[in-house]
Structures are given as C-alpha cells and as structure tokens.
Protein backbone atom coordinates (compact mmCIF):
# COMPACT_ATOMS: atom_id res chain seq x y z
CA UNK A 1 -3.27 -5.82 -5.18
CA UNK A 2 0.45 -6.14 -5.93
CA UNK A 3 1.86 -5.27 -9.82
CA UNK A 4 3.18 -8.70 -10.13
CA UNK A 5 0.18 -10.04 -9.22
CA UNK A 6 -2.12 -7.96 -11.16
CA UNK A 7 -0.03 -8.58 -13.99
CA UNK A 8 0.08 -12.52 -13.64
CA UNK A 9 -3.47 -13.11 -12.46
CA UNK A 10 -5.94 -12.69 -16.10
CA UNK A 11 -8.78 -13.84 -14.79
CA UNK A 12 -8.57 -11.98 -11.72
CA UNK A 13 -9.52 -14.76 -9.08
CA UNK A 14 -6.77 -14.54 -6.84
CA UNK A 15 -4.76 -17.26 -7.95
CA UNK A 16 -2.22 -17.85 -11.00
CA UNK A 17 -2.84 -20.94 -12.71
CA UNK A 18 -0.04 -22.95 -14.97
CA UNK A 19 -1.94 -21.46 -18.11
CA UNK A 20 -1.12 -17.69 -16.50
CA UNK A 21 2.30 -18.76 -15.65
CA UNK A 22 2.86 -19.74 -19.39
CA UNK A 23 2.36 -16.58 -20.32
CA UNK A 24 3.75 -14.69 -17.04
CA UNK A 25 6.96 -13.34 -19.53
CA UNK A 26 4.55 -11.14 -21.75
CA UNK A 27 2.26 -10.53 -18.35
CA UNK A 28 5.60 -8.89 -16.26
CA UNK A 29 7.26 -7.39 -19.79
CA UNK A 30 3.77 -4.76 -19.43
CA UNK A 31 4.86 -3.81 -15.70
CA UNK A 32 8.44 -2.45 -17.67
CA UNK A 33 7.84 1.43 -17.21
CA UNK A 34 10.40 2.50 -19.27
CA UNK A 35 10.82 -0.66 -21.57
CA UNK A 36 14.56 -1.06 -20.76
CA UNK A 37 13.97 -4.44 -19.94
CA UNK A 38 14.77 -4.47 -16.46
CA UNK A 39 12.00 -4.50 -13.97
CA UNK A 40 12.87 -2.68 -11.21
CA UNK A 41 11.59 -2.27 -7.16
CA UNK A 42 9.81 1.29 -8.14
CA UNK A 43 7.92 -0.62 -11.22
CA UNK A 44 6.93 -3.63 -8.82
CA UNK A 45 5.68 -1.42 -5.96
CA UNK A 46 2.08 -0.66 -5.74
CA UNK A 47 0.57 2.22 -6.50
CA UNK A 48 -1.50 3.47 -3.21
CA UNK A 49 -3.16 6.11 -5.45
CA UNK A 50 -3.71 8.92 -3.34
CA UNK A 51 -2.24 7.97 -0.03
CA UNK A 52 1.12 8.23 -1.36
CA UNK A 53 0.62 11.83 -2.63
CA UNK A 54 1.34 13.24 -5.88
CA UNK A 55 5.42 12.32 -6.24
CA UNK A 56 3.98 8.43 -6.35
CA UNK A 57 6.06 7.54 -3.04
CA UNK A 58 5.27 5.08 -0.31
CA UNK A 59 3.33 6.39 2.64
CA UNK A 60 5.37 6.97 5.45
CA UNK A 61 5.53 3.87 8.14
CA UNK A 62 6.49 6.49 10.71
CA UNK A 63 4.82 5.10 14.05
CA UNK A 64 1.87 2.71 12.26
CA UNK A 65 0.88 -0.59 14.15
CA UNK A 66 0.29 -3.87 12.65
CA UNK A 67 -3.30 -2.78 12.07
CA UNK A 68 -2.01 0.44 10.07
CA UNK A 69 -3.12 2.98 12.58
CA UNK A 70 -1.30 5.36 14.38
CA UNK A 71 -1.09 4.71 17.96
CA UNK A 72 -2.86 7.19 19.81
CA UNK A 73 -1.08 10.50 21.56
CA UNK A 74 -0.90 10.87 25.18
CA UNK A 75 -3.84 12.69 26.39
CA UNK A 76 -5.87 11.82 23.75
CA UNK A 77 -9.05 9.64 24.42
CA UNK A 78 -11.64 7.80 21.84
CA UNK A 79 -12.32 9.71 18.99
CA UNK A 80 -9.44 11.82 19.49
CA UNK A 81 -10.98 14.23 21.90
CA UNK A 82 -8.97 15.40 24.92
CA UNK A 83 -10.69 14.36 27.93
CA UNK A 84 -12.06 17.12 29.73
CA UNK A 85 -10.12 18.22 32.85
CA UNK A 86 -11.78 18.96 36.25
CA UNK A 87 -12.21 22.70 37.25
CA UNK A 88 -10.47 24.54 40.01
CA UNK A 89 -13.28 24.99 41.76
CA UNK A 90 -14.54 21.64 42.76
C-alpha cells in the first residue's frame, strides 16, 4: 500500500471517508521524514522492504513486463532450464 494512503486510510478498509479526509493534514504531517514541512517524492514512495535492498531505493524496472516478470532469455525454456540439445551422434 502507498504512504499517502496508509497514512489517510485509519480504519484500514481501502477507502478514505470525509471523516479521514478531515483529519488527512495531521494523517500526511506523520509521512514528514525529516519534519521540515515539506513532503517530498522519497517520503511518498513506498517502501518495498527488501526488494529494494538496503540503500531504500526503487527496484530496478530494467526489462519487467506489465505482470512484473522478467521476460525470459533466449534459449531458456519453462522453469528456466535450457532445453537439452540433440547429440552428434543421432
């Protein structure tokens, strides 16, 4: 779940209601890191606690789908086993 909406939703149910919205300044004031009163893209992101590794970065993008999986490698078959080739003598 995102910061924001972690933040925002109390009761945890998925939605913000008009009673979380009244008190969405005091909710998004707690997702102020450093209490400079700025809220910033680093303090908003979610935290993908260990996938992001220990420097609290986003995981790379580098070559995911839609579904978040790498597209397979040449070569490689189900399971990421290399099929087997046919011997020279056959």
């Amino acid at each position: 779940m995102f910061p924001v909406m972690s933040a925002l939703d109390s009761d945890g149910n998925g939605e913000i209601s008009s009673e979380e919205i009244k008190g969405a300044v005091v909710a998004l004031k707690k997702l102020d890191k450093n209490k400079d009163g700025k809220l910033t893209e680093d303090e908003l992101r979610p935290n993908f606690s260990g996938r992001g590794g220990a420097s609290g970065q986003r995981p790379s993008r580098g070559g995911e789908g839609r579904s978040g999986q790498r597209p397979s490698r040449g070569g490689e078959g189900r399971g990421g086993q290399r099929p087997s080739r046919p011997s020279s003598g056959e």
